[in-house]
PDB file of N, CA and C in Angstrom:
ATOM      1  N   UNK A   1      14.022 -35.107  84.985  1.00  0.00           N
ATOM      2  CA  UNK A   1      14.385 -33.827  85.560  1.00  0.00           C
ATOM      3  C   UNK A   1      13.331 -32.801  85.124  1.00  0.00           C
ATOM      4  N   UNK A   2      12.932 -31.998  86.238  1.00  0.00           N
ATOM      5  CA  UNK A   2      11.752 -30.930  85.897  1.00  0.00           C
ATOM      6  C   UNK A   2      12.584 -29.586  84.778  1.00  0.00           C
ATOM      7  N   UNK A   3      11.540 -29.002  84.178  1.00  0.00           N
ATOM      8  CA  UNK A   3      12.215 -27.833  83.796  1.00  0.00           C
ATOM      9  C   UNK A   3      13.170 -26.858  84.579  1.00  0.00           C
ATOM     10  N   UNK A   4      12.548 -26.532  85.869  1.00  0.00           N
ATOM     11  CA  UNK A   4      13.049 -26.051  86.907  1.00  0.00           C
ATOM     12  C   UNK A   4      14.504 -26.257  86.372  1.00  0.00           C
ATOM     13  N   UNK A   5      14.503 -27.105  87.373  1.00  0.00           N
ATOM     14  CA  UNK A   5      15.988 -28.379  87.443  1.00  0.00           C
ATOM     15  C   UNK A   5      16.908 -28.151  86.236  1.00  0.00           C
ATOM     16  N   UNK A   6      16.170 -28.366  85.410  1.00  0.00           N
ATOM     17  CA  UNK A   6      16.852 -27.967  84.395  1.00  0.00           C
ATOM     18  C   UNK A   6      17.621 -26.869  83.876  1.00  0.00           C
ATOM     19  N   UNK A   7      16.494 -25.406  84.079  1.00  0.00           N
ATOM     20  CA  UNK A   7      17.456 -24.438  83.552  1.00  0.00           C
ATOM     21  C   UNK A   7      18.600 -24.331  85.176  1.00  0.00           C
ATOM     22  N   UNK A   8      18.182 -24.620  86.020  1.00  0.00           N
ATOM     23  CA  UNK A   8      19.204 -24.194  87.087  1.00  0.00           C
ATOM     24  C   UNK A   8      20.086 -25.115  87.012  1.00  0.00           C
ATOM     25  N   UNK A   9      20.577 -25.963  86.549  1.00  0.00           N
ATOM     26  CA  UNK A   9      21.643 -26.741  85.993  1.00  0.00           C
ATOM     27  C   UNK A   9      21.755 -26.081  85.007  1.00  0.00           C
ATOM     28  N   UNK A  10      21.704 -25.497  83.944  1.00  0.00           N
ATOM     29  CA  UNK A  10      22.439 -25.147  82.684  1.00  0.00           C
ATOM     30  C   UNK A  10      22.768 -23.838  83.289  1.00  0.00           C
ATOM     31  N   UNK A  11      21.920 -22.801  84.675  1.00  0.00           N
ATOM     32  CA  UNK A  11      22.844 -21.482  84.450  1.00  0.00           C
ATOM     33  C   UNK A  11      24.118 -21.836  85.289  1.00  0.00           C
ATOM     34  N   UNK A  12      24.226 -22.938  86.583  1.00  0.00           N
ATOM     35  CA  UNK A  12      25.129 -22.916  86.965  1.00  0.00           C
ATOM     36  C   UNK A  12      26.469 -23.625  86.115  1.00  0.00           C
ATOM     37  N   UNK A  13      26.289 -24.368  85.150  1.00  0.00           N
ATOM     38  CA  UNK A  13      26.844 -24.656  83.825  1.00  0.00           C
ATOM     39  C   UNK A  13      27.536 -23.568  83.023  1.00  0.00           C
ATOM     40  N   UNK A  14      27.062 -22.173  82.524  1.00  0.00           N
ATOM     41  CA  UNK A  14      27.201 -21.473  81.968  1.00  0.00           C
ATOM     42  C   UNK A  14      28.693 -21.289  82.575  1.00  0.00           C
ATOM     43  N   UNK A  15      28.853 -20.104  83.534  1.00  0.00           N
ATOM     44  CA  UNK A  15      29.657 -19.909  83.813  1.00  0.00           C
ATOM     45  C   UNK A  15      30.805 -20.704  84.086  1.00  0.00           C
ATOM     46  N   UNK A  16      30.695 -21.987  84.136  1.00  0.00           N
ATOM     47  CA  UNK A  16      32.232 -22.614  84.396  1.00  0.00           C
ATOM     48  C   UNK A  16      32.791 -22.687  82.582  1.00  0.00           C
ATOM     49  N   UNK A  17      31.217 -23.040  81.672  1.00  0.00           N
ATOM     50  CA  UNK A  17      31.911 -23.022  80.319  1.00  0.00           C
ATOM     51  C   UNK A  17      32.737 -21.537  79.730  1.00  0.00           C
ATOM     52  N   UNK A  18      31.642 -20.527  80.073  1.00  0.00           N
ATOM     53  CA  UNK A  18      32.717 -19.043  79.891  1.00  0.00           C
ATOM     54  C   UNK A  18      33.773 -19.305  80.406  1.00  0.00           C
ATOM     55  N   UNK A  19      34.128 -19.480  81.852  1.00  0.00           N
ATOM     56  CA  UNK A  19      35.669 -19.615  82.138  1.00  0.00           C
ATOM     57  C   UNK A  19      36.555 -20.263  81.457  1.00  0.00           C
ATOM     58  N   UNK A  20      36.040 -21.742  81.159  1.00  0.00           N
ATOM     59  CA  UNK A  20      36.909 -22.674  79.961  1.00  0.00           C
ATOM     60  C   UNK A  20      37.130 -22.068  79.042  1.00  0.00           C
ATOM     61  N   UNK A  21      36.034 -21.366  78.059  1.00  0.00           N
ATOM     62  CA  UNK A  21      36.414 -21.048  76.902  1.00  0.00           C
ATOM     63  C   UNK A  21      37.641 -19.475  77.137  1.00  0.00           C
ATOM     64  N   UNK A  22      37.108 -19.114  78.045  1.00  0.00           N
ATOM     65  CA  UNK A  22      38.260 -17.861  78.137  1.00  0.00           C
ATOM     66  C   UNK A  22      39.516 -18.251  78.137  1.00  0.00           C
ATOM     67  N   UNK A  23      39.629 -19.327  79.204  1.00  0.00           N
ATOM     68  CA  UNK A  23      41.072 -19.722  79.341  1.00  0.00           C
ATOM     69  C   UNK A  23      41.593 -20.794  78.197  1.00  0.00           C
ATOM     70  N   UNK A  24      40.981 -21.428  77.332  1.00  0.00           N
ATOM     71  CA  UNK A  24      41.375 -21.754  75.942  1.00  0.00           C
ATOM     72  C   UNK A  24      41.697 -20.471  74.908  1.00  0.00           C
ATOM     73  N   UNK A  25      41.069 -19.084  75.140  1.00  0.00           N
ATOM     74  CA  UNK A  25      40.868 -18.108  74.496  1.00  0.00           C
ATOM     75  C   UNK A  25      42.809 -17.793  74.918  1.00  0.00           C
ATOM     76  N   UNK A  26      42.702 -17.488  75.870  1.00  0.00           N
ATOM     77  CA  UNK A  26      44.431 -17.069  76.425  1.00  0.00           C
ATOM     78  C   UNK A  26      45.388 -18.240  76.364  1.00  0.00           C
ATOM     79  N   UNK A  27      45.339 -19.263  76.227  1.00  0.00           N
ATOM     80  CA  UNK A  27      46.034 -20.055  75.677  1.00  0.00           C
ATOM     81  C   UNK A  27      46.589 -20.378  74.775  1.00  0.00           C
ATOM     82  N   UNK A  28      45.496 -19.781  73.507  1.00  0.00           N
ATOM     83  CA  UNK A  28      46.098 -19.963  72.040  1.00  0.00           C
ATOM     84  C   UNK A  28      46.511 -18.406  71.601  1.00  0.00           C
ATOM     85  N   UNK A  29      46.301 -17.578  72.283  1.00  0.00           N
ATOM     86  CA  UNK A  29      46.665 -16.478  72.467  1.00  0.00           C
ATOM     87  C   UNK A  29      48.113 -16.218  72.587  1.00  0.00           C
ATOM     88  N   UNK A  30      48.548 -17.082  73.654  1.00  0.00           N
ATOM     89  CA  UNK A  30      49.771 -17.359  74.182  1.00  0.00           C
ATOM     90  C   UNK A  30      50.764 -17.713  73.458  1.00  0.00           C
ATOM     91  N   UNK A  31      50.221 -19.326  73.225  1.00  0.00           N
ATOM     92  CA  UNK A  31      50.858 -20.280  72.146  1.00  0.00           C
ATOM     93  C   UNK A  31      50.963 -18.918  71.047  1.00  0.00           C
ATOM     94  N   UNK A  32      50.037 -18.638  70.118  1.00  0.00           N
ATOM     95  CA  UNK A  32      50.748 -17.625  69.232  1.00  0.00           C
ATOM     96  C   UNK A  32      51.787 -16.598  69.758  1.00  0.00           C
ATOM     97  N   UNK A  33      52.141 -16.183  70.159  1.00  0.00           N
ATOM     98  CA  UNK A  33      52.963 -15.170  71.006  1.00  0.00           C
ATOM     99  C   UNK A  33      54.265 -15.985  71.186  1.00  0.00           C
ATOM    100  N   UNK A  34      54.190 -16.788  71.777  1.00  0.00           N
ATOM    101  CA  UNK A  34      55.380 -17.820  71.555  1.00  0.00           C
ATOM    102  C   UNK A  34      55.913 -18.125  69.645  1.00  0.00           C
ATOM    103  N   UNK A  35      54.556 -18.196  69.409  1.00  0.00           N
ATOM    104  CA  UNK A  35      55.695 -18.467  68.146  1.00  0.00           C
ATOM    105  C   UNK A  35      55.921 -17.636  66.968  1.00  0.00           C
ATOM    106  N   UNK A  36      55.234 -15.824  67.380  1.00  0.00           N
ATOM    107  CA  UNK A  36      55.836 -14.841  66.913  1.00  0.00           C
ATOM    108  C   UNK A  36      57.375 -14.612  67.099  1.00  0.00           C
ATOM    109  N   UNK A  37      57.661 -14.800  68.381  1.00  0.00           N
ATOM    110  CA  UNK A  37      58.658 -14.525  68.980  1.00  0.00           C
ATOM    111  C   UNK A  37      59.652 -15.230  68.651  1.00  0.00           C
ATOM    112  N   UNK A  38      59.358 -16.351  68.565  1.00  0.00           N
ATOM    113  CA  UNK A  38      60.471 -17.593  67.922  1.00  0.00           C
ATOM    114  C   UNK A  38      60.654 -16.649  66.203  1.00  0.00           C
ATOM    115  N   UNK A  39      60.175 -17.005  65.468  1.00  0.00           N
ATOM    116  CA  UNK A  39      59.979 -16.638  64.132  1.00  0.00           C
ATOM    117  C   UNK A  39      60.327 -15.015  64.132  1.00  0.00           C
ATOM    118  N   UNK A  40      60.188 -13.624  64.862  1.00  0.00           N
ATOM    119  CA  UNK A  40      61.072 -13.016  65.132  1.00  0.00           C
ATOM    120  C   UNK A  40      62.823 -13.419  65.385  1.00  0.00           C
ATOM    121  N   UNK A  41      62.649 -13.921  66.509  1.00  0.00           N
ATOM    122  CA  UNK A  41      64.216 -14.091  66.448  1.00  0.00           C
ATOM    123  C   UNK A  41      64.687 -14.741  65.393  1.00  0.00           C
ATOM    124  N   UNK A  42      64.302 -15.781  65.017  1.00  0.00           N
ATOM    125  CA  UNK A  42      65.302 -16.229  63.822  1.00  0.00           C
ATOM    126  C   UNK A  42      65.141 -15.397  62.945  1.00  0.00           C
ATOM    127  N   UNK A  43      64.124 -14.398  62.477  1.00  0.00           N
ATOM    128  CA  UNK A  43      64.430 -13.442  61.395  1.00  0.00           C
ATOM    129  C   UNK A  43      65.684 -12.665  62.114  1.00  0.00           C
ATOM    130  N   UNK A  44      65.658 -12.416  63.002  1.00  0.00           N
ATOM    131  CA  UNK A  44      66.852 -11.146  63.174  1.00  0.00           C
ATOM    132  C   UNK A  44      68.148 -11.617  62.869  1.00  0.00           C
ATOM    133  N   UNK A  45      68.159 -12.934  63.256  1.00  0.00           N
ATOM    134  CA  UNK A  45      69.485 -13.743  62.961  1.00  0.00           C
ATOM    135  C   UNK A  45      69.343 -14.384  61.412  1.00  0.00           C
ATOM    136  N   UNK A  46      69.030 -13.767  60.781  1.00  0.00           N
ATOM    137  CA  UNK A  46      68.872 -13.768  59.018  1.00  0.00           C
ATOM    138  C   UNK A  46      69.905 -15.102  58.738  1.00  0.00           C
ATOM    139  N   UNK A  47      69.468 -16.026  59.332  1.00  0.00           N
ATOM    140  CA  UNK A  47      70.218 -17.037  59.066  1.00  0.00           C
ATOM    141  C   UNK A  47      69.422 -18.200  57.893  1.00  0.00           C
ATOM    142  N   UNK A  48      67.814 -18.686  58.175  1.00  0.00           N
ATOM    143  CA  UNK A  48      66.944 -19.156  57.756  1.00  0.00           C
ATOM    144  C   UNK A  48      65.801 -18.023  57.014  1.00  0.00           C
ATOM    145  N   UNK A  49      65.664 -18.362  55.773  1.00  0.00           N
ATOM    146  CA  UNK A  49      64.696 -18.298  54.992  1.00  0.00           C
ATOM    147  C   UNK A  49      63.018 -18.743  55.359  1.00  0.00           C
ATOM    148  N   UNK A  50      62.261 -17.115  55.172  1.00  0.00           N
ATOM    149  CA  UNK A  50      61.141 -17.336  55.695  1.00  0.00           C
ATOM    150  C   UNK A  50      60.327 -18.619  55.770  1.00  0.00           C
ATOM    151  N   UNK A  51      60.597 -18.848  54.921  1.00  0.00           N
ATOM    152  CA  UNK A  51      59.757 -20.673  54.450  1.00  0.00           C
ATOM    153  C   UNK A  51      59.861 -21.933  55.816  1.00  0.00           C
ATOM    154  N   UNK A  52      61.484 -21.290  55.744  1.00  0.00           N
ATOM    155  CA  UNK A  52      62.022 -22.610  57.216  1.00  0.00           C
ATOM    156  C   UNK A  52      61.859 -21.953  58.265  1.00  0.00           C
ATOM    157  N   UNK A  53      61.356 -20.743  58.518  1.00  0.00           N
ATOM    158  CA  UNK A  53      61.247 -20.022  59.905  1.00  0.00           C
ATOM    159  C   UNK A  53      59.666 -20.439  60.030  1.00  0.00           C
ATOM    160  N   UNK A  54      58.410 -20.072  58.994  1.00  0.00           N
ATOM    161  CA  UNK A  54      57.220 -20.622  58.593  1.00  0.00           C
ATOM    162  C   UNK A  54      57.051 -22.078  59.294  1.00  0.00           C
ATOM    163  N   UNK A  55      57.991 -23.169  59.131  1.00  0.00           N
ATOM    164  CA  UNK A  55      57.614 -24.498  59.403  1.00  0.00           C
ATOM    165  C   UNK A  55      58.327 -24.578  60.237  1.00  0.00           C
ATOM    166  N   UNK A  56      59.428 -24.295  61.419  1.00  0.00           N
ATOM    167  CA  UNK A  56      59.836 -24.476  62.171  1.00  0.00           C
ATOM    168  C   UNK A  56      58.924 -24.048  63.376  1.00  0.00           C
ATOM    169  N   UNK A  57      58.613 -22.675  63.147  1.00  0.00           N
ATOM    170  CA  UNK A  57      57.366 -21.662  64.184  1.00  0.00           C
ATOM    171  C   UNK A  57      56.040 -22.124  64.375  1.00  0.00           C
ATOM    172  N   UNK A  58      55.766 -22.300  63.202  1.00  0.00           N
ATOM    173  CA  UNK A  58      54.230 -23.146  63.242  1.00  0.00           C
ATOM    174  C   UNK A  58      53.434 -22.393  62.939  1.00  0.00           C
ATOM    175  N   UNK A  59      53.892 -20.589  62.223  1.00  0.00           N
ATOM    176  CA  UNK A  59      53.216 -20.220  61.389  1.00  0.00           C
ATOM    177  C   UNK A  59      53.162 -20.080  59.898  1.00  0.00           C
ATOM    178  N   UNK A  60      52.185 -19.276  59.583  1.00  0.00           N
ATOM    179  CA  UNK A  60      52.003 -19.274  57.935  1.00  0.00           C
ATOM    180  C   UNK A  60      53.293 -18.795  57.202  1.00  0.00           C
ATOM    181  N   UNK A  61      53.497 -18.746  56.068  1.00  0.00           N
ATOM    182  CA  UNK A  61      54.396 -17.822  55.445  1.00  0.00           C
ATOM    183  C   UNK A  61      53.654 -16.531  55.091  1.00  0.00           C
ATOM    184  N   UNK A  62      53.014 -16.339  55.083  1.00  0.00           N
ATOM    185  CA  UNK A  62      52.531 -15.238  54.747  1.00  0.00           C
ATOM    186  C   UNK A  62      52.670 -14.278  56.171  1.00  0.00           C
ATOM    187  N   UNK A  63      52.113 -14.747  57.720  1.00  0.00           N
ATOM    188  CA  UNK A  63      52.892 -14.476  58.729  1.00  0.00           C
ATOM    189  C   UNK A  63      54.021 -14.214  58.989  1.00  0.00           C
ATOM    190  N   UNK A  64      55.124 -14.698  58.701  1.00  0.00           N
ATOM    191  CA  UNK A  64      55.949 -14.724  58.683  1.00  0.00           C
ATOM    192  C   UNK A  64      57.284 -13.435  57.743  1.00  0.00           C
ATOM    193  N   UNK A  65      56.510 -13.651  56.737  1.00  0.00           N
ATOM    194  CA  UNK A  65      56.825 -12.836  55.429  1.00  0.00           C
ATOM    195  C   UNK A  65      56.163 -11.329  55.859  1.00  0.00           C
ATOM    196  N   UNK A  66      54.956 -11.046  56.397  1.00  0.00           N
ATOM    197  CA  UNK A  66      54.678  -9.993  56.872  1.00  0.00           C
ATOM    198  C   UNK A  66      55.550  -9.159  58.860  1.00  0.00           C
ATOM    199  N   UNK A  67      55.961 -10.367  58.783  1.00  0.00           N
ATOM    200  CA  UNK A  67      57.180  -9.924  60.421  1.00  0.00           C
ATOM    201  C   UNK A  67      58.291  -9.759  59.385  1.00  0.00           C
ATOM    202  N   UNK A  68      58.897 -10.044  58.870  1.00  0.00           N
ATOM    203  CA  UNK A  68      60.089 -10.104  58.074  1.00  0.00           C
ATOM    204  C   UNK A  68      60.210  -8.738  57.940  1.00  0.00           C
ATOM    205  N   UNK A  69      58.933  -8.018  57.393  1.00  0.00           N
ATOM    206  CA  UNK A  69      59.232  -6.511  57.060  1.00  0.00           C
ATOM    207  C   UNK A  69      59.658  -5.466  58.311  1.00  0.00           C
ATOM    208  N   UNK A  70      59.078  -6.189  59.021  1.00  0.00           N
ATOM    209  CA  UNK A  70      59.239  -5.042  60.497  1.00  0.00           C
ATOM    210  C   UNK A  70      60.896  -5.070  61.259  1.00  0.00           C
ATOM    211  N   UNK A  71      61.421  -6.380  60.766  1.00  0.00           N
ATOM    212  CA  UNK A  71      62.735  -6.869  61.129  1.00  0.00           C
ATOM    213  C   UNK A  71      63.891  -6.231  60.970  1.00  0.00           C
ATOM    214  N   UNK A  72      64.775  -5.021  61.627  1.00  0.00           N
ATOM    215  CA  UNK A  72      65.973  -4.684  60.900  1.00  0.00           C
ATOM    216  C   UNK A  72      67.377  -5.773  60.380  1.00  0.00           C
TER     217      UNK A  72
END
């Protein structure tokens, strides 16, 4: 393959990878958001201890422990 060839394959390349990575970008974006929200609600329902809200949600405790405060 000539140079040519080449970069005009990698710019038409470019842009489909920006799109991928964007839409992996909003995905885990998402996924977190989902599991604020989970880990919110069970704080409100003060039923489970941050630790088991932490490993149920699929976030940190320290996450978790920092939503806790905002929680009435």
């Amino acid at each position: 393959m000539t140079k040519g060839a080449m970069i005009f394959e990698r710019e038409k390349e470019e842009p489909i990878a920006k799109a991928v990575n964007e839409e992996q970008r909003k995905s885990k974006r998402a996924s977190w958001e989902t599991k604020r929200n989970t880990a919110l609600r069970m704080l409100a329902d003060g039923e489970l201890p941050p630790a088991k809200i932490a490993d149920y949600s699929g976030l940190d405790l320290k996450t978790v422990t920092e939503l806790s405060q905002n929680v009435s």
